[in-house]
C-alpha atoms as a PDB file:
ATOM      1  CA  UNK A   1     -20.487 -13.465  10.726  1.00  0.00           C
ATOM      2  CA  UNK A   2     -21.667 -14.483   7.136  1.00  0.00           C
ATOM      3  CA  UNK A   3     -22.285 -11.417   4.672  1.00  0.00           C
ATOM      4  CA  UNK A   4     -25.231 -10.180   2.710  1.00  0.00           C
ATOM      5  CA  UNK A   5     -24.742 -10.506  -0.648  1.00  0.00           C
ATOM      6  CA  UNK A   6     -27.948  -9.266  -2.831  1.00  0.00           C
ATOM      7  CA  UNK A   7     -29.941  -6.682  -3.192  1.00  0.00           C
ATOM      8  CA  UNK A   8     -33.609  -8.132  -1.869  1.00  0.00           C
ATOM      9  CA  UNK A   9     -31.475  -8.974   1.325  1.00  0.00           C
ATOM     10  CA  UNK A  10     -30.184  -5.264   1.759  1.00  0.00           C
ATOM     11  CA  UNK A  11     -33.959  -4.619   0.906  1.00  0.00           C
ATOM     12  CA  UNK A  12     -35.263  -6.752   3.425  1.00  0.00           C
ATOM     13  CA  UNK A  13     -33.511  -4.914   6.115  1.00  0.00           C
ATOM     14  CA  UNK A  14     -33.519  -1.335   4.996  1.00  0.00           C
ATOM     15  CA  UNK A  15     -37.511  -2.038   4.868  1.00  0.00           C
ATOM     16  CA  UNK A  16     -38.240  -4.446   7.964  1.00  0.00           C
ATOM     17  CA  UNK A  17     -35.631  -3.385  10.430  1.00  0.00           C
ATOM     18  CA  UNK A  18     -34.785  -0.365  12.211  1.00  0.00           C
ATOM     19  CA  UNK A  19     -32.276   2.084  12.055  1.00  0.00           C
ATOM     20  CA  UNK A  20     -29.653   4.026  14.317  1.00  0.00           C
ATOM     21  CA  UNK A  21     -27.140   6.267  13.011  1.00  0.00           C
ATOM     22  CA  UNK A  22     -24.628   9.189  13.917  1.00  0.00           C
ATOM     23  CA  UNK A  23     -22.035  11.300  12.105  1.00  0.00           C
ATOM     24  CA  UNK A  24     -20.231   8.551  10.493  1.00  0.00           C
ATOM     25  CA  UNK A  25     -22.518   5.525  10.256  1.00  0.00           C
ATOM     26  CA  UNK A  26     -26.360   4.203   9.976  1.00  0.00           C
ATOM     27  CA  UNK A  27     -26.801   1.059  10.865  1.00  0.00           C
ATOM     28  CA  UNK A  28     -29.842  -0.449   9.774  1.00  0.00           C
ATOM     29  CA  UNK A  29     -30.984  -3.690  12.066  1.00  0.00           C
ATOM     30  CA  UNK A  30     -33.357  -6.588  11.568  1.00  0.00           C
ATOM     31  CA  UNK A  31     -33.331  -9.828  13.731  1.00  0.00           C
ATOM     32  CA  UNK A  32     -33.636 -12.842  11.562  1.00  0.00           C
ATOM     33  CA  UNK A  33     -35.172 -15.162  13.430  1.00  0.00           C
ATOM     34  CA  UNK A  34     -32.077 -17.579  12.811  1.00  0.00           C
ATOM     35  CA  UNK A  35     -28.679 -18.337  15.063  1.00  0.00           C
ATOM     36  CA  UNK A  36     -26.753 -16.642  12.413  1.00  0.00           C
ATOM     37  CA  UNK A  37     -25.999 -13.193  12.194  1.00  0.00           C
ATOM     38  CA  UNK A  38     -25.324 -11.186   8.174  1.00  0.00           C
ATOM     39  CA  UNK A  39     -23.575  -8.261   8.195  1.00  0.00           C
ATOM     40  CA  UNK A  40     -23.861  -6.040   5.208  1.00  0.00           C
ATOM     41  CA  UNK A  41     -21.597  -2.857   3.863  1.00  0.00           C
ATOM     42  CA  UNK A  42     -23.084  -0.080   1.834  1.00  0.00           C
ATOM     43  CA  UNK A  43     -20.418   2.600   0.907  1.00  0.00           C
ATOM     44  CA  UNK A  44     -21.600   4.880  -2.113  1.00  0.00           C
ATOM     45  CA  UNK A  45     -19.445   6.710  -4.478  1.00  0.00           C
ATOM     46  CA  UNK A  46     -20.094   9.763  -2.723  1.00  0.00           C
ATOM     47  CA  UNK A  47     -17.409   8.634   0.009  1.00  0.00           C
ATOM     48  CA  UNK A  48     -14.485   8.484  -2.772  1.00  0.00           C
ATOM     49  CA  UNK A  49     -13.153   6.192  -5.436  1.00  0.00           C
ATOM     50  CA  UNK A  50     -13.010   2.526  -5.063  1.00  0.00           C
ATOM     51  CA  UNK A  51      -9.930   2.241  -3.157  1.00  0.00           C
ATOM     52  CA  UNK A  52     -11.080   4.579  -0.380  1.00  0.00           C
ATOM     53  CA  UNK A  53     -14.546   2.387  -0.142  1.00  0.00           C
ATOM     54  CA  UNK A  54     -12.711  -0.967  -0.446  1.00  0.00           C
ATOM     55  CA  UNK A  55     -10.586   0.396   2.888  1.00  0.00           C
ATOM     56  CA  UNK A  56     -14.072   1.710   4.765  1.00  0.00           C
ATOM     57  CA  UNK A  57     -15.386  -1.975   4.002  1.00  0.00           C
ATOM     58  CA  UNK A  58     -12.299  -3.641   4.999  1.00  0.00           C
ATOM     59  CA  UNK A  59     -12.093  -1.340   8.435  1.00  0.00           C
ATOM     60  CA  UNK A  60     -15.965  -2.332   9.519  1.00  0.00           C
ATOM     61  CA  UNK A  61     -15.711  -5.809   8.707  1.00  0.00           C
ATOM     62  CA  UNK A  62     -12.264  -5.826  10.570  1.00  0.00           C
ATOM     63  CA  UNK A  63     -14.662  -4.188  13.479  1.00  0.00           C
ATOM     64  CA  UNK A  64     -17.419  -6.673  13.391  1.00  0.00           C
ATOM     65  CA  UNK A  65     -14.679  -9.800  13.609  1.00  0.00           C
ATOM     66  CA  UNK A  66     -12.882  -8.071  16.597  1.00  0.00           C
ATOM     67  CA  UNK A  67     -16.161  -7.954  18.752  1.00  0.00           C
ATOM     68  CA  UNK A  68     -18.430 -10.257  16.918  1.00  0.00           C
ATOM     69  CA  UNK A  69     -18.855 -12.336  20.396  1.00  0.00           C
ATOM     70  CA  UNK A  70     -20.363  -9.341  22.168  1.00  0.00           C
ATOM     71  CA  UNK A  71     -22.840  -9.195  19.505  1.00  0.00           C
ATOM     72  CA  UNK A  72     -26.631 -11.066  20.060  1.00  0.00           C
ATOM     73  CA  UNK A  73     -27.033 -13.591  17.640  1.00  0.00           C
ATOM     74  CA  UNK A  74     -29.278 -13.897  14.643  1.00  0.00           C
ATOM     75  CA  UNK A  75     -28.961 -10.584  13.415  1.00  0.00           C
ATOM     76  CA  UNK A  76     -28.935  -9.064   9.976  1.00  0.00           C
ATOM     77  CA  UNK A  77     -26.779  -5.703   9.932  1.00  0.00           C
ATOM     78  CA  UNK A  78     -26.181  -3.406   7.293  1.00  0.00           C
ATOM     79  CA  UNK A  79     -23.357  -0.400   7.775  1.00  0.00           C
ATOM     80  CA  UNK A  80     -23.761   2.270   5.731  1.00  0.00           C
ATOM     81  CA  UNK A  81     -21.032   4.710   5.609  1.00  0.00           C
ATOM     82  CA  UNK A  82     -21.825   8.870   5.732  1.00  0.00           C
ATOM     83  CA  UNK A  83     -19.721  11.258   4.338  1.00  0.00           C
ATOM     84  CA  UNK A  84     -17.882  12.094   7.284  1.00  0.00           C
ATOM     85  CA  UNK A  85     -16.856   8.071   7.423  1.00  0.00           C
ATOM     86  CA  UNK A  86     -13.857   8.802   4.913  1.00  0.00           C
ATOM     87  CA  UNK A  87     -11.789  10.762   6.944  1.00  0.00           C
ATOM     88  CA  UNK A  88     -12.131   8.736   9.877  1.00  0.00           C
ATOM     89  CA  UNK A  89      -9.874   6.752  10.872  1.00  0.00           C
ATOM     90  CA  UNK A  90     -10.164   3.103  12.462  1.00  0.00           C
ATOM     91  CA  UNK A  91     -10.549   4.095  16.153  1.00  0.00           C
ATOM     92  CA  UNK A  92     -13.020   6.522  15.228  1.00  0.00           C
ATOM     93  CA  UNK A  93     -14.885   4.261  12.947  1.00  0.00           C
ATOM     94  CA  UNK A  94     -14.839   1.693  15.795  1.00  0.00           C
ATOM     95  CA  UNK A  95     -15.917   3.313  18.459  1.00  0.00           C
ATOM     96  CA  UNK A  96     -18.684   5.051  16.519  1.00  0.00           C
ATOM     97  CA  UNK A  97     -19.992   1.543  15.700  1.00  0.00           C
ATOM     98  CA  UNK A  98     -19.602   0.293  18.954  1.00  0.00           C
ATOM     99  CA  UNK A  99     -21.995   2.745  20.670  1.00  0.00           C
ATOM    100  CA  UNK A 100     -24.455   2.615  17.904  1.00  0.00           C
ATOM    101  CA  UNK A 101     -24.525  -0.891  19.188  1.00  0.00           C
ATOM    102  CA  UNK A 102     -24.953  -0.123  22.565  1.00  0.00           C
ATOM    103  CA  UNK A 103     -27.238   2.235  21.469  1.00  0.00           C
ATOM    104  CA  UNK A 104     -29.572  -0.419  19.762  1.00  0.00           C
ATOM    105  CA  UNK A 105     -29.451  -2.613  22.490  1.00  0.00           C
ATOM    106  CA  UNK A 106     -27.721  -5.316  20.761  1.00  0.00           C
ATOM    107  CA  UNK A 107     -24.972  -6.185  22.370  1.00  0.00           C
ATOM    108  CA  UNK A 108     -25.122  -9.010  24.687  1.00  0.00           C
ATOM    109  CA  UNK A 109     -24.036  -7.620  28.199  1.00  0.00           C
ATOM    110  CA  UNK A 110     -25.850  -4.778  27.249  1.00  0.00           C
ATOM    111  CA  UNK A 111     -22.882  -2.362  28.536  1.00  0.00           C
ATOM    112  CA  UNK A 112     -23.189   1.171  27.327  1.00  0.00           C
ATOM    113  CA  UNK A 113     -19.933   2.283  25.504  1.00  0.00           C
END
């Protein structure tokens, strides 16, 4: 999965697409119209100092790699982490994005988690 990179990308999802969220994520969805799928991370300061958000981006993109092929295809995702995100631990990270996959209908087999 490539990455978004600048800000009128983020923009162009957090505006266009929909959203889906729960205690420790929001994921905000837009289908590009492309084969490729973008994945985005947006982790404020709010969650801690750069260290802590380097490790919440390293953990989701970890995530996305690990199930990318039960993903559909030409998608543009941004993660955005909540508060609660920082204590969390992979696992719980995971399977909180997981369902809000599910959730969104975007996974290919369409199983619920």
């Amino acid at each position: 999965m490539k990455s978004l990179r600048k800000s009128h990308e983020f923009k162009n999802v957090y505006n266009n697409g929909r959203s889906i969220a729960d205690r420790y994520l929001v994921l905000y969805v837009w289908e590009n119209k492309t084969q490729d799928s973008y994945l985005g991370i947006s982790c404020s300061k709010k969650i801690g100092n750069s260290v802590v958000r380097h490790h919440f981006a390293r953990l989701i993109r970890e995530i996305v790699r690990l199930h990318e092929q039960m993903f559909n295809s030409g998608l543009n995702i941004v993660v955005v982490a909540r508060s609660a995100s920082k204590d969390a631990d992979y696992h719980t990270l995971e399977d909180s994005f997981l369902k809000l996959m599910a959730r969104a209908h975007l996974m290919q087999n369409s199983e619920q988690v």
